[in-house]
Protein backbone atom coordinates (compact mmCIF):
# COMPACT_ATOMS: atom_id res chain seq x y z
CA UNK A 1 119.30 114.49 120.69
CA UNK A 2 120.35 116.26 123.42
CA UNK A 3 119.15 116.14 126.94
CA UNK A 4 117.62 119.45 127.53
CA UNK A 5 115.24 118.86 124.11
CA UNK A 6 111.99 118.45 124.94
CA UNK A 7 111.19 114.97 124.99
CA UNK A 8 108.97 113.09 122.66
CA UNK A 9 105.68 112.06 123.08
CA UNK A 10 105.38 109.51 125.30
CA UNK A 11 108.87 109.57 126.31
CA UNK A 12 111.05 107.44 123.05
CA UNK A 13 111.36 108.58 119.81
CA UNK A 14 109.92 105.82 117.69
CA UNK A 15 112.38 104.28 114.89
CA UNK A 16 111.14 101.13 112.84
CA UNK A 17 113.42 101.51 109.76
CA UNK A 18 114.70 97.81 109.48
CA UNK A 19 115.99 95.27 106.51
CA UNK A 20 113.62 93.38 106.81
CA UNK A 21 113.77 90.66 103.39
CA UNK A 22 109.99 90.71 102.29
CA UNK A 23 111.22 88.00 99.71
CA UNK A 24 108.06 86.07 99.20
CA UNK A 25 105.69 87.74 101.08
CA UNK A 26 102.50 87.58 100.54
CA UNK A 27 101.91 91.47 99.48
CA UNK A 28 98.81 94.00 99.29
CA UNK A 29 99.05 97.61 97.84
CA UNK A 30 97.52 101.20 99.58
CA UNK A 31 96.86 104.04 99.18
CA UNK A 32 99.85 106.99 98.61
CA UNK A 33 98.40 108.70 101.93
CA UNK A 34 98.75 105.28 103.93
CA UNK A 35 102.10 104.98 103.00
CA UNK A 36 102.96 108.41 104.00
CA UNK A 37 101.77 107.25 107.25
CA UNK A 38 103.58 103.82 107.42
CA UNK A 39 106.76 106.35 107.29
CA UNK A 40 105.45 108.91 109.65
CA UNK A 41 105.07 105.80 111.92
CA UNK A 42 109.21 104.44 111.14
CA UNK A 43 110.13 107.85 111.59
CA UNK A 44 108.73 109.05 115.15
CA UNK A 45 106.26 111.55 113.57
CA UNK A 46 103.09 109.60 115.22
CA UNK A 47 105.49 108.58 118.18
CA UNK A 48 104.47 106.65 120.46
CA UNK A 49 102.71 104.51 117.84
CA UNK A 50 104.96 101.75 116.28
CA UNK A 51 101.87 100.50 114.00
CA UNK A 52 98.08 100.67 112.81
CA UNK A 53 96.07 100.52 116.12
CA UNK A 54 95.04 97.87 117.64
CA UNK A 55 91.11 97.34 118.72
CA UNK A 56 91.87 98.59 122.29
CA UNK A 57 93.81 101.32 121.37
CA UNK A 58 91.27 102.18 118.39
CA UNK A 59 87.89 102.02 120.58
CA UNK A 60 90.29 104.12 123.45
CA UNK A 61 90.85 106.58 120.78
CA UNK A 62 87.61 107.23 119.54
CA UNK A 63 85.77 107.32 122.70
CA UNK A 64 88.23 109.55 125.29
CA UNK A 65 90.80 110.91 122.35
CA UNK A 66 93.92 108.83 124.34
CA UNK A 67 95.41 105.20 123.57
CA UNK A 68 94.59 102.08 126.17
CA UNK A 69 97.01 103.20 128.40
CA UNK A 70 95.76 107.00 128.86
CA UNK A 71 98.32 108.44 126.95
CA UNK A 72 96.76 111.36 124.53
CA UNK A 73 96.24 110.65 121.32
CA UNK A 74 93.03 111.70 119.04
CA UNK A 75 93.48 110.74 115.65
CA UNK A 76 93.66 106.76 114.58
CA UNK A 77 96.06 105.42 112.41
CA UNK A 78 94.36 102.47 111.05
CA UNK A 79 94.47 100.11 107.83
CA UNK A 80 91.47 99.27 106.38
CA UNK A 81 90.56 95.62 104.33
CA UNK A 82 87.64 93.78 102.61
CA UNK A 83 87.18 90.58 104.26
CA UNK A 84 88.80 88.17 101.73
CA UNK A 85 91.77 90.50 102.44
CA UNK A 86 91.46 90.65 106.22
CA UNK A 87 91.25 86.69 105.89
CA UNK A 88 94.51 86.28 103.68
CA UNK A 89 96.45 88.65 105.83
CA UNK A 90 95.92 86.72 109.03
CA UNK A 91 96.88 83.20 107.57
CA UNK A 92 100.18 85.37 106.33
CA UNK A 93 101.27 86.93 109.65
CA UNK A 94 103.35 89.21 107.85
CA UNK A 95 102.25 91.30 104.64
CA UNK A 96 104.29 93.32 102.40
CA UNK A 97 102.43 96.83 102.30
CA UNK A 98 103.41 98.61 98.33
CA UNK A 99 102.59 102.04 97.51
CA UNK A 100 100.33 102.77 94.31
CA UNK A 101 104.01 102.80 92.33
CA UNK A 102 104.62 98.72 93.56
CA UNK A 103 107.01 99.42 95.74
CA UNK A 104 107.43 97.58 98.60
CA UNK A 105 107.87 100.02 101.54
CA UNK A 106 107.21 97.99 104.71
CA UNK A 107 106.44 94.90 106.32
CA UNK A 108 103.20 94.77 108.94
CA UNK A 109 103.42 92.19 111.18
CA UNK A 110 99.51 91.60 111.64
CA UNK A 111 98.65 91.42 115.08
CA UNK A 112 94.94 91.73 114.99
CA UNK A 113 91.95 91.80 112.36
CA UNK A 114 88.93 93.39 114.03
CA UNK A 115 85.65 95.38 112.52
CA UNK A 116 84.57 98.66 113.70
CA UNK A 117 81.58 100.80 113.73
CA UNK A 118 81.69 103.67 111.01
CA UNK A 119 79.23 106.16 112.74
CA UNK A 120 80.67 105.84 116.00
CA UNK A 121 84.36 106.25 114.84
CA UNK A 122 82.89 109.75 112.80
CA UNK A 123 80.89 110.97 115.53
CA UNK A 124 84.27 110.23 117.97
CA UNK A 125 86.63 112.05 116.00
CA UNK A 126 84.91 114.33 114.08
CA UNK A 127 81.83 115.01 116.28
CA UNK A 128 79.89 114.44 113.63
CA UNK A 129 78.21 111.98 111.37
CA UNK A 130 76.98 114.50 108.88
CA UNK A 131 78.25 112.67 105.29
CA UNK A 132 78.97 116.43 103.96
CA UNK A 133 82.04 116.43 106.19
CA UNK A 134 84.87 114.99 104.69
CA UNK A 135 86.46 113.36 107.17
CA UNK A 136 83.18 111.66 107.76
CA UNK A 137 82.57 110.65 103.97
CA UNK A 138 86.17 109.22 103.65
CA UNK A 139 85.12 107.21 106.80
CA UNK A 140 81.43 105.77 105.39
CA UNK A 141 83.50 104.65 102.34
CA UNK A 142 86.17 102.22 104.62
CA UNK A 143 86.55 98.77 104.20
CA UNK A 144 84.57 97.06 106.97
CA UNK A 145 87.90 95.38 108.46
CA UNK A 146 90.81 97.31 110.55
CA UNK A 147 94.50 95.27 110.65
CA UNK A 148 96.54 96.10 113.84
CA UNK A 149 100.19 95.39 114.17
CA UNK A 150 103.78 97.03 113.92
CA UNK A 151 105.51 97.74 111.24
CA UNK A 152 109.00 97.71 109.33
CA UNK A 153 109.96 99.75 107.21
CA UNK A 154 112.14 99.04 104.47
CA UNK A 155 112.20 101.28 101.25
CA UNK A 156 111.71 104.79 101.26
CA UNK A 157 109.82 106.56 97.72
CA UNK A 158 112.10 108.04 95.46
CA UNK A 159 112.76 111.74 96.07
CA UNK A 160 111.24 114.65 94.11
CA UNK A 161 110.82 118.59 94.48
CA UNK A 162 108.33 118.38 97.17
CA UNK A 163 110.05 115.71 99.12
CA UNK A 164 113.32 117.03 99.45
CA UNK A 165 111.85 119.32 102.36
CA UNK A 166 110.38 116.14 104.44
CA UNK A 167 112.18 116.22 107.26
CA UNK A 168 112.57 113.28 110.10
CA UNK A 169 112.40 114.08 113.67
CA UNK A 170 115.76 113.10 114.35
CA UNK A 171 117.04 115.73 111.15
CA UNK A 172 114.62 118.50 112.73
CA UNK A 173 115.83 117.74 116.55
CA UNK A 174 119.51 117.96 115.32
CA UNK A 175 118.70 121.40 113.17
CA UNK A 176 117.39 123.09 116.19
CA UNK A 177 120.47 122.05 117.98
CA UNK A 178 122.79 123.47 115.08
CA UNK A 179 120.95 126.53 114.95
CA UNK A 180 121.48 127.26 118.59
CA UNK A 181 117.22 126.72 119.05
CA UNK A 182 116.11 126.40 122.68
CA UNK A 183 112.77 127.73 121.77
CA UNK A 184 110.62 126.15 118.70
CA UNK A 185 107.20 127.30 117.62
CA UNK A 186 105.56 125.33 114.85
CA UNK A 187 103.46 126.25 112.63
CA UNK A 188 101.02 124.34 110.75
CA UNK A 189 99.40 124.78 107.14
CA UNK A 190 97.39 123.77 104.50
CA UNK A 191 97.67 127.27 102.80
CA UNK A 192 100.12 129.56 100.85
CA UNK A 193 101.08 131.87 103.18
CA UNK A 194 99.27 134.96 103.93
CA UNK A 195 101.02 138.34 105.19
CA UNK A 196 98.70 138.05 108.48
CA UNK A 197 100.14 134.30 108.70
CA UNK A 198 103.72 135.88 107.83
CA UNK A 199 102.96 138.69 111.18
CA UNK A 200 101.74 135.68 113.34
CA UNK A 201 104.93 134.02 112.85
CA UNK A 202 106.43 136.74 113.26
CA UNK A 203 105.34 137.53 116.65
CA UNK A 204 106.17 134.37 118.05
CA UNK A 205 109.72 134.56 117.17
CA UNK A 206 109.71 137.94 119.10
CA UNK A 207 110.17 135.74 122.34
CA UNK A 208 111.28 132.53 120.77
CA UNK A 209 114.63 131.33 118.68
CA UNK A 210 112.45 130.22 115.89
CA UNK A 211 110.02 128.61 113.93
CA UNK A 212 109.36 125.56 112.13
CA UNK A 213 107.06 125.97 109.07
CA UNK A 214 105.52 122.69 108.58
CA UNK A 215 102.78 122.38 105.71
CA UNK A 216 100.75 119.39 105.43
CA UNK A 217 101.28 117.67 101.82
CA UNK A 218 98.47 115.12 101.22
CA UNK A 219 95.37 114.60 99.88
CA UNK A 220 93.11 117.43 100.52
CA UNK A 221 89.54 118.63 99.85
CA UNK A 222 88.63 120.17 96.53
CA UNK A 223 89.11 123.72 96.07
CA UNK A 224 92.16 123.72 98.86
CA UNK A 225 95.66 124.51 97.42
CA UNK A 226 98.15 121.72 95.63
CA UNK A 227 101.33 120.56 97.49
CA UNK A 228 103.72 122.35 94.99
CA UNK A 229 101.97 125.80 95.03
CA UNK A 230 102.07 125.49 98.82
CA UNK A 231 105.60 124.51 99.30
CA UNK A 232 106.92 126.61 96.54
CA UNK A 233 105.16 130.03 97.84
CA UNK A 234 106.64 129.14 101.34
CA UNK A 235 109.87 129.09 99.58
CA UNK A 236 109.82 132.18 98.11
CA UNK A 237 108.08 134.22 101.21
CA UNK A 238 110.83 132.72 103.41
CA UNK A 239 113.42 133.44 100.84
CA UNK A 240 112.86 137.29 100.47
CA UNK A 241 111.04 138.39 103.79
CA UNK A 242 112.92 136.24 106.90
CA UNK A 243 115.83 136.66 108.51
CA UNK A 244 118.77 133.79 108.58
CA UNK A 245 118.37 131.33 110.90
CA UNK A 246 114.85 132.55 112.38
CA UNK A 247 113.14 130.28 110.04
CA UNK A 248 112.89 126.30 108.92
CA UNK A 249 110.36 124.99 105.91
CA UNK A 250 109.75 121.40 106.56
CA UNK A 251 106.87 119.27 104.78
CA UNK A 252 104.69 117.12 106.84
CA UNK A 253 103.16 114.31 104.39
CA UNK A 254 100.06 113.40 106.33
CA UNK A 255 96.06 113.41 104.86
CA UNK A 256 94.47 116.53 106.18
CA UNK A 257 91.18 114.79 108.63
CA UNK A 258 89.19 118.10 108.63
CA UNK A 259 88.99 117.12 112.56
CA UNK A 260 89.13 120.47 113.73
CA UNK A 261 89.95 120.01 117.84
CA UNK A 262 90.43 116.67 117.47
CA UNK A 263 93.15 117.15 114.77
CA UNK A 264 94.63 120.66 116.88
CA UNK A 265 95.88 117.80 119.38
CA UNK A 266 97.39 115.33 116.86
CA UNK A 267 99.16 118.36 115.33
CA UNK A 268 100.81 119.19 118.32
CA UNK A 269 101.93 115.65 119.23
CA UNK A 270 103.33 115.44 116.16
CA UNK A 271 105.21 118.88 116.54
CA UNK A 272 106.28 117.92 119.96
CA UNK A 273 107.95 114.55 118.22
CA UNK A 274 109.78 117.46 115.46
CA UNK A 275 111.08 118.79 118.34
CA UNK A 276 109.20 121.93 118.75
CA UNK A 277 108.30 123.36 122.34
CA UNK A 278 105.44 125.49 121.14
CA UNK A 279 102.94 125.82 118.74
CA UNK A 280 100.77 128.17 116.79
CA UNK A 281 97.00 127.21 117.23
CA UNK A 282 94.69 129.76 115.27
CA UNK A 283 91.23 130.44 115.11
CA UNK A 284 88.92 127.30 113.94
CA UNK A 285 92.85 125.27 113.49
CA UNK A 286 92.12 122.45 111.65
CA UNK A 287 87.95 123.37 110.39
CA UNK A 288 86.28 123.16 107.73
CA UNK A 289 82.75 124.39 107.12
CA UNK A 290 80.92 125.53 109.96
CA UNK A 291 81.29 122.20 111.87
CA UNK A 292 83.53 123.46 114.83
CA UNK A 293 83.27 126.61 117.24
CA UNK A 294 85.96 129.09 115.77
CA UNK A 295 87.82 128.64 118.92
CA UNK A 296 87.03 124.73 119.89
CA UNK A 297 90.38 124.07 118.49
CA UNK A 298 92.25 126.08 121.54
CA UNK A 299 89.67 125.01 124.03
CA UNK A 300 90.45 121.13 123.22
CA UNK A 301 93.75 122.29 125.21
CA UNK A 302 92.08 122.14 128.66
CA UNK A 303 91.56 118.78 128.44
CA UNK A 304 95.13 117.61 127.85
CA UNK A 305 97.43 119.46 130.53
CA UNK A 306 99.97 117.16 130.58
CA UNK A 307 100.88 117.67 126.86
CA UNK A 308 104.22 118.87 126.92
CA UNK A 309 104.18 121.21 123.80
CA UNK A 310 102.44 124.74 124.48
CA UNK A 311 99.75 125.81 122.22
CA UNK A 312 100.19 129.61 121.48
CA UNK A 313 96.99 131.00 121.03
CA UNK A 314 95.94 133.62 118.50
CA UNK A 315 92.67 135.40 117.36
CA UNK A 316 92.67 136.10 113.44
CA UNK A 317 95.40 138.81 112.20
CA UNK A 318 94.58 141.31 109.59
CA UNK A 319 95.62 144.60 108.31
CA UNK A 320 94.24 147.70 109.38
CA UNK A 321 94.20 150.65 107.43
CA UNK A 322 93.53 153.10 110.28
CA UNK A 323 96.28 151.32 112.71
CA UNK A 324 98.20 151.06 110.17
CA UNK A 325 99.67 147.72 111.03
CA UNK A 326 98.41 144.00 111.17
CA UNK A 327 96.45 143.58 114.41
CA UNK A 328 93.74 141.52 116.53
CA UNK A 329 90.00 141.97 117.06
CA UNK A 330 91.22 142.20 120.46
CA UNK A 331 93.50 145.34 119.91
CA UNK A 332 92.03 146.79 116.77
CA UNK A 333 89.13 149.32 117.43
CA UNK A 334 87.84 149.81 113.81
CA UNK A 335 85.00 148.51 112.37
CA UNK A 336 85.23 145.61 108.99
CA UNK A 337 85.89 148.57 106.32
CA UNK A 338 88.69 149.40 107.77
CA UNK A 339 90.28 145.91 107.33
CA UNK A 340 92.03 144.28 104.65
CA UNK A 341 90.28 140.94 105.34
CA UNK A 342 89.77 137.92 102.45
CA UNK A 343 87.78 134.75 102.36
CA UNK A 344 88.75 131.15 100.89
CA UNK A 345 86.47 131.64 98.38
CA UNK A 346 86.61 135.46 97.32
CA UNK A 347 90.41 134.42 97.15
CA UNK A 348 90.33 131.57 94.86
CA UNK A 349 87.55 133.89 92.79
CA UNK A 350 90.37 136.44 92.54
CA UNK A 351 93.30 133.93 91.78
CA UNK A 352 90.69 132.00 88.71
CA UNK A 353 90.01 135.38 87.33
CA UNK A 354 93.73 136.22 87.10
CA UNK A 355 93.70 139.25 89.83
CA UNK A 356 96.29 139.65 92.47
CA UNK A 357 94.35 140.32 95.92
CA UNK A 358 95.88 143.24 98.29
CA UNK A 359 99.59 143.49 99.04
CA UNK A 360 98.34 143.64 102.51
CA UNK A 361 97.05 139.99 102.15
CA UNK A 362 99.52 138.45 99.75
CA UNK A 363 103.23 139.58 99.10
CA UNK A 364 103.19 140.38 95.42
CA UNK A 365 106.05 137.72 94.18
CA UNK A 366 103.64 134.77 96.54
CA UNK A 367 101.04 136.39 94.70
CA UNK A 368 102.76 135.98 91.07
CA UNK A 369 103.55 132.22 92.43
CA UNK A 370 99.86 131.47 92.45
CA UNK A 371 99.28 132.87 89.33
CA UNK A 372 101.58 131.43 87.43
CA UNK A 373 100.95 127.95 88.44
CA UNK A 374 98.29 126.51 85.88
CA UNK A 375 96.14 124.44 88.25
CA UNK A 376 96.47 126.09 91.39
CA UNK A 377 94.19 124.40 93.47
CA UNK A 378 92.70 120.66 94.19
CA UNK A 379 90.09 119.58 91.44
């Protein structure tokens, strides 16, 4: 890494990849989303973290959005357990976690066993306690027992299509480098990418070297995209409509929270780890429903100035048929008929019923991507 990178969060770039022999361990198995996490954690992604929090760190989180010792950080990263688990684990000390597959991927050194209050935790980090929000659902349905403790990790999953583009921060870090990139902008998504996305990304490499498409692969809500449709669009939009070396696709294997402001934060912290100097914060980043202000996602930004990453801000892009060009509410003068605008929902209509929306919204061949897939979005 080289000195005039912008330094990770927190100042060290987390590693906990050991050999650790689990041989005889006594074991439990989680969920493939946990796991994900367990690496994120051995890799520096959720840097400075080098475990599942703690009950200081936990109730710091969830009450002022930073760890025990003031240092931002919004999202926890916590293990859940019944309480015949919770009980086992702490006579073990150390517990082999396995994925859903049986493999053994890391070692948790359990430090604490501690319970937690559901509705505070949801109303902390999600501002709500309203069940219909998924982040808060997923949280009613925990086990009533968080483990904290570091972790080693010792066996990585075996590789497929998607995971070929998961990318370490010390791989991204050492990309920029090679590419000559001063100047990173990230840019995060659950989405295939729309031309207005394509023009936002665009724009930022107007005054920047480049920037780092990062999609989140994970379990989503229904209705919401699959990984492969996602990562495979990306592929082909990058492919056919970017210029060399202005672009890297990296995946990001994370659980989307739904924690609109909340989550904006924890998405730059984790860019800043990749490596990136900037990134892209759009309108209602991280949302779902109508449970956030559109623009409580940029706002959140006030309250952390010492982040070192800089959130670009942007309104929604679109097409305009009297500018002739994709533009801003700010800019733009014309009223809604003059805008080649699409909702979620009108868009998966479209997509169900076989019709390709606008070539002002999607590029044709993402377009034929989508329809060609057979289940193109989350049941």
């Amino acid at each position: 890494m080289s000195d005039d990178m912008i330094k990770p969060h927190g100042g060290i770039l987390v590693n906990r990849i050991t050999k650790v022999d689990p041989t005889g361990l006594f074991s439990i198995t989680i969920s493939e989303d946990l796991a994900n996490d367990v690496e994120n954690i051995a890799d520096g992604i959720f840097s400075p973290l080098e475990g599942f929090l703690g009950q200081k760190d936990f109730e710091s989180v969830i009450t002022k959005g930073r760890l025990a010792n003031n240092l931002a950080w919004t999202i926890p990263i916590i293990l859940d357990v019944d309480e015949q688990t919770a009980t086992k684990m702490k006579e073990a000390g150390d517990v082999l976690l396995k994925n859903p597959e049986g493999t053994g991927v890391a070692v948790l050194h359990v430090d604490e066993i501690y319970s937690f209050d559901k509705e505070k935790t949801s109303q902390g980090v999600y501002g709500t306690t309203d069940p219909s929000h998924p982040g808060v659902a997923k949280t009613m349905s925990m086990k009533e027992y968080l483990v904290g403790g570091k972790i080693d990790y010792i066996q990585r999953p075996n590789e497929n299509e998607i995971r070929k583009y998961r990318l370490t921060p010390t791989q991204t870090r050492e990309a920029f480098s090679k590419a000559g990139w001063k100047t990173i902008c990230a840019f995060q998504t659950r989405n295939p990418p729309h031309v207005a996305h394509e023009m936002l990304q665009k724009t930022s490499i107007t005054t920047r070297d480049g920037v780092f498409v990062n999609p989140i692969i994970g379990k989503k809500k229904s209705g919401d995209f699959v990984d492969e449709v996602i990562v495979k669009c990306y592929e082909t939009m990058i492919k056919l409509y970017y210029k060399e070396n202005r672009c890297l696709l990296g995946t990001l294997h994370t659980e989307m929270k739904y924690a609109g402001p909340k989550e904006a934060i924890h998405h730059a912290i984790m860019r800043q780890n990749y490596g990136c100097t900037h990134i892209i914060i759009g309108r209602d980043h991280a949302g779902v429903g109508k449970f956030y202000d559109p623009f409580a996602a940029q706002k959140i930004f006030d309250e952390y100035p010492e982040l070192d990453i800089t959130p670009v801000f942007f309104p929604a892009f679109f097409y305009c048929r009297k500018c002739l060009t994709y533009t801003t509410p700010k800019v733009c003068p014309h009223d809604d008929d003059a805008k080649e605008q699409i909702s979620g929902t009108k868009l998966r209509e479209m997509i169900q019923n076989g019709e390709a929306p606008s070539e002002f919204i999607l590029r044709p061949e993402v377009a034929k991507v989508i329809l060609d897939h057979p289940k193109p979005f989350v049941d």
